[in-house]
C-alpha atoms as a PDB file:
ATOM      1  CA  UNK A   1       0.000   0.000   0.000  1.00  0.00           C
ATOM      2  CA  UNK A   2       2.926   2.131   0.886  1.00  0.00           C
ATOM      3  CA  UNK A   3       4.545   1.677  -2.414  1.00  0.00           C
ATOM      4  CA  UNK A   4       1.513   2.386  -4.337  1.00  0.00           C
ATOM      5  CA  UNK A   5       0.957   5.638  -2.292  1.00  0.00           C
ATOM      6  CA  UNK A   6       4.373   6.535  -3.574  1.00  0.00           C
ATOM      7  CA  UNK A   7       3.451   5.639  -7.011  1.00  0.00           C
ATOM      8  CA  UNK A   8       0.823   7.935  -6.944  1.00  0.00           C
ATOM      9  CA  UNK A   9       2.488  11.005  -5.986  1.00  0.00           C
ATOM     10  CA  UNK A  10       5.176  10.507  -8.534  1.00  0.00           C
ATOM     11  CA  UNK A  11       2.567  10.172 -11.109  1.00  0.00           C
ATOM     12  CA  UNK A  12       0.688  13.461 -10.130  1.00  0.00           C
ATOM     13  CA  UNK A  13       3.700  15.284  -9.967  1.00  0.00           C
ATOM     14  CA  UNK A  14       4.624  14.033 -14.037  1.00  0.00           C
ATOM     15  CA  UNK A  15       0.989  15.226 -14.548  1.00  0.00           C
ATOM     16  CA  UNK A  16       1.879  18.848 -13.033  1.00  0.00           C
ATOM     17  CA  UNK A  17       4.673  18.964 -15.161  1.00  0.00           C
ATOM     18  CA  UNK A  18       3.046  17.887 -17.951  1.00  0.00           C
ATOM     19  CA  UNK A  19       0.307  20.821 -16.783  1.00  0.00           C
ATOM     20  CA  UNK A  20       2.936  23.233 -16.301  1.00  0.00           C
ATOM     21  CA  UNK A  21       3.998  23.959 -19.829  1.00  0.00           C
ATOM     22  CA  UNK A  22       0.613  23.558 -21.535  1.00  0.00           C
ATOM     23  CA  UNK A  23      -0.295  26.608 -19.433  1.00  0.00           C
ATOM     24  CA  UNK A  24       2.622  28.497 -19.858  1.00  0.00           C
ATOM     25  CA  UNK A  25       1.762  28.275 -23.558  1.00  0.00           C
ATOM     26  CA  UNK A  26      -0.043  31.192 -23.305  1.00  0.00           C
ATOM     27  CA  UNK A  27       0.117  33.964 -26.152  1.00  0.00           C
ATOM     28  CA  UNK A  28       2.527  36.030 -24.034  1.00  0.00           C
ATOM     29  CA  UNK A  29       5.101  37.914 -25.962  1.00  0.00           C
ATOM     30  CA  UNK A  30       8.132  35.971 -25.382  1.00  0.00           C
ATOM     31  CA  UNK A  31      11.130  38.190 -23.218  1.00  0.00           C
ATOM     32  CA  UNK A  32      14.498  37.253 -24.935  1.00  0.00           C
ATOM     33  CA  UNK A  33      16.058  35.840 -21.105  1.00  0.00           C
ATOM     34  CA  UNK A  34      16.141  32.424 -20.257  1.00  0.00           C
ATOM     35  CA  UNK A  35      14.799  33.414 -16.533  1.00  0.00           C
ATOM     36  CA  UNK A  36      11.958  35.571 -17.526  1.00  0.00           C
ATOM     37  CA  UNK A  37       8.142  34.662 -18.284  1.00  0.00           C
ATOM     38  CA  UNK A  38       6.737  31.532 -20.210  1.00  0.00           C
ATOM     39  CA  UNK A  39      10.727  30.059 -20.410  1.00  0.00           C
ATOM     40  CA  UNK A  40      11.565  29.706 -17.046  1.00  0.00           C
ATOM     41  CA  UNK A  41       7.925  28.018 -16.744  1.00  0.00           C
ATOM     42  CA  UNK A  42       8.413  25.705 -19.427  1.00  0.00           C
ATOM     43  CA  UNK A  43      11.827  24.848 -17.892  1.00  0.00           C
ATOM     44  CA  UNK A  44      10.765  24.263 -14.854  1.00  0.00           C
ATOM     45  CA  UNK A  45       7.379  21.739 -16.145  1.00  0.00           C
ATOM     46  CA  UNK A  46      10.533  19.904 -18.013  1.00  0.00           C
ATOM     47  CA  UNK A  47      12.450  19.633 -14.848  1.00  0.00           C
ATOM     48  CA  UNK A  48       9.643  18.382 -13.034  1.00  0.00           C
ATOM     49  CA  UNK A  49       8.475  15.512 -15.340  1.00  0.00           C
ATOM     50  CA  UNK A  50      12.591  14.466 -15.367  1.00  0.00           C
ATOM     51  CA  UNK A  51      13.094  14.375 -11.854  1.00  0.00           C
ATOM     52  CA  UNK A  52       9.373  12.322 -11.770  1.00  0.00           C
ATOM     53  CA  UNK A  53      10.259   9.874 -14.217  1.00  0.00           C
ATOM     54  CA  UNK A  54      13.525  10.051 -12.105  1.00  0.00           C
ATOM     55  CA  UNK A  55      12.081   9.236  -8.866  1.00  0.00           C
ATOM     56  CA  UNK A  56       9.403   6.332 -10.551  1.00  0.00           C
ATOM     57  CA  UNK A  57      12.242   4.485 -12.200  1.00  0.00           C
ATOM     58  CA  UNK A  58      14.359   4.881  -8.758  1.00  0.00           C
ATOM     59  CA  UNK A  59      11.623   3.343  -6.938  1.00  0.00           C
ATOM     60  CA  UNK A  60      10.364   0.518  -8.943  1.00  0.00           C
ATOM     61  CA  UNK A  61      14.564  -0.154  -8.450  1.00  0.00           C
ATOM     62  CA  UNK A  62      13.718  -0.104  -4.904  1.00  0.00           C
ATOM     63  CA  UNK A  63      10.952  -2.058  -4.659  1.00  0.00           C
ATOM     64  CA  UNK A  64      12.759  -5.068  -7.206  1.00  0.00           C
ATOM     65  CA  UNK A  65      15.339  -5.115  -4.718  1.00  0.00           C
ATOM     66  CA  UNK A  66      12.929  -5.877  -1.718  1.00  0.00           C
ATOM     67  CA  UNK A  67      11.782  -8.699  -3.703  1.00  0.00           C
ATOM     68  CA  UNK A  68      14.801 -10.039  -4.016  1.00  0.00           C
ATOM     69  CA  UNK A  69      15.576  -9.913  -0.226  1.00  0.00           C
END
């Protein structure tokens, strides 16, 4: 139950990622910096959904290795 819990969360957080850069595709001039408006939001919905997919493939790592105890 515990693992699936975790499963979960990982698996919302992809999704608000994944929701992160659809809205910051909003019809927003675009500022030339990296760290201004819709690019720093878009960066930061890609970070999210790699360190997700990060932490779900860490986990199911985790949980092979308490099988094999």
């Amino acid at each position: 139950m515990k693992t699936l819990l975790k499963a979960i969360i990982v698996i919302i957080i992809i999704i608000g990622g994944v929701l992160i850069i659809v809205v910051g595709k909003k019809p927003i001039p675009e500022p030339e910096c990296i760290v201004c408006g819709p690019n720093l939001i878009r960066i930061l919905g890609i970070a999210e959904i790699i360190l997700g997919l990060g932490a779900l493939v860490i986990q199911g790592n985790l949980i092979e290795k308490q099988r094999n105890l």
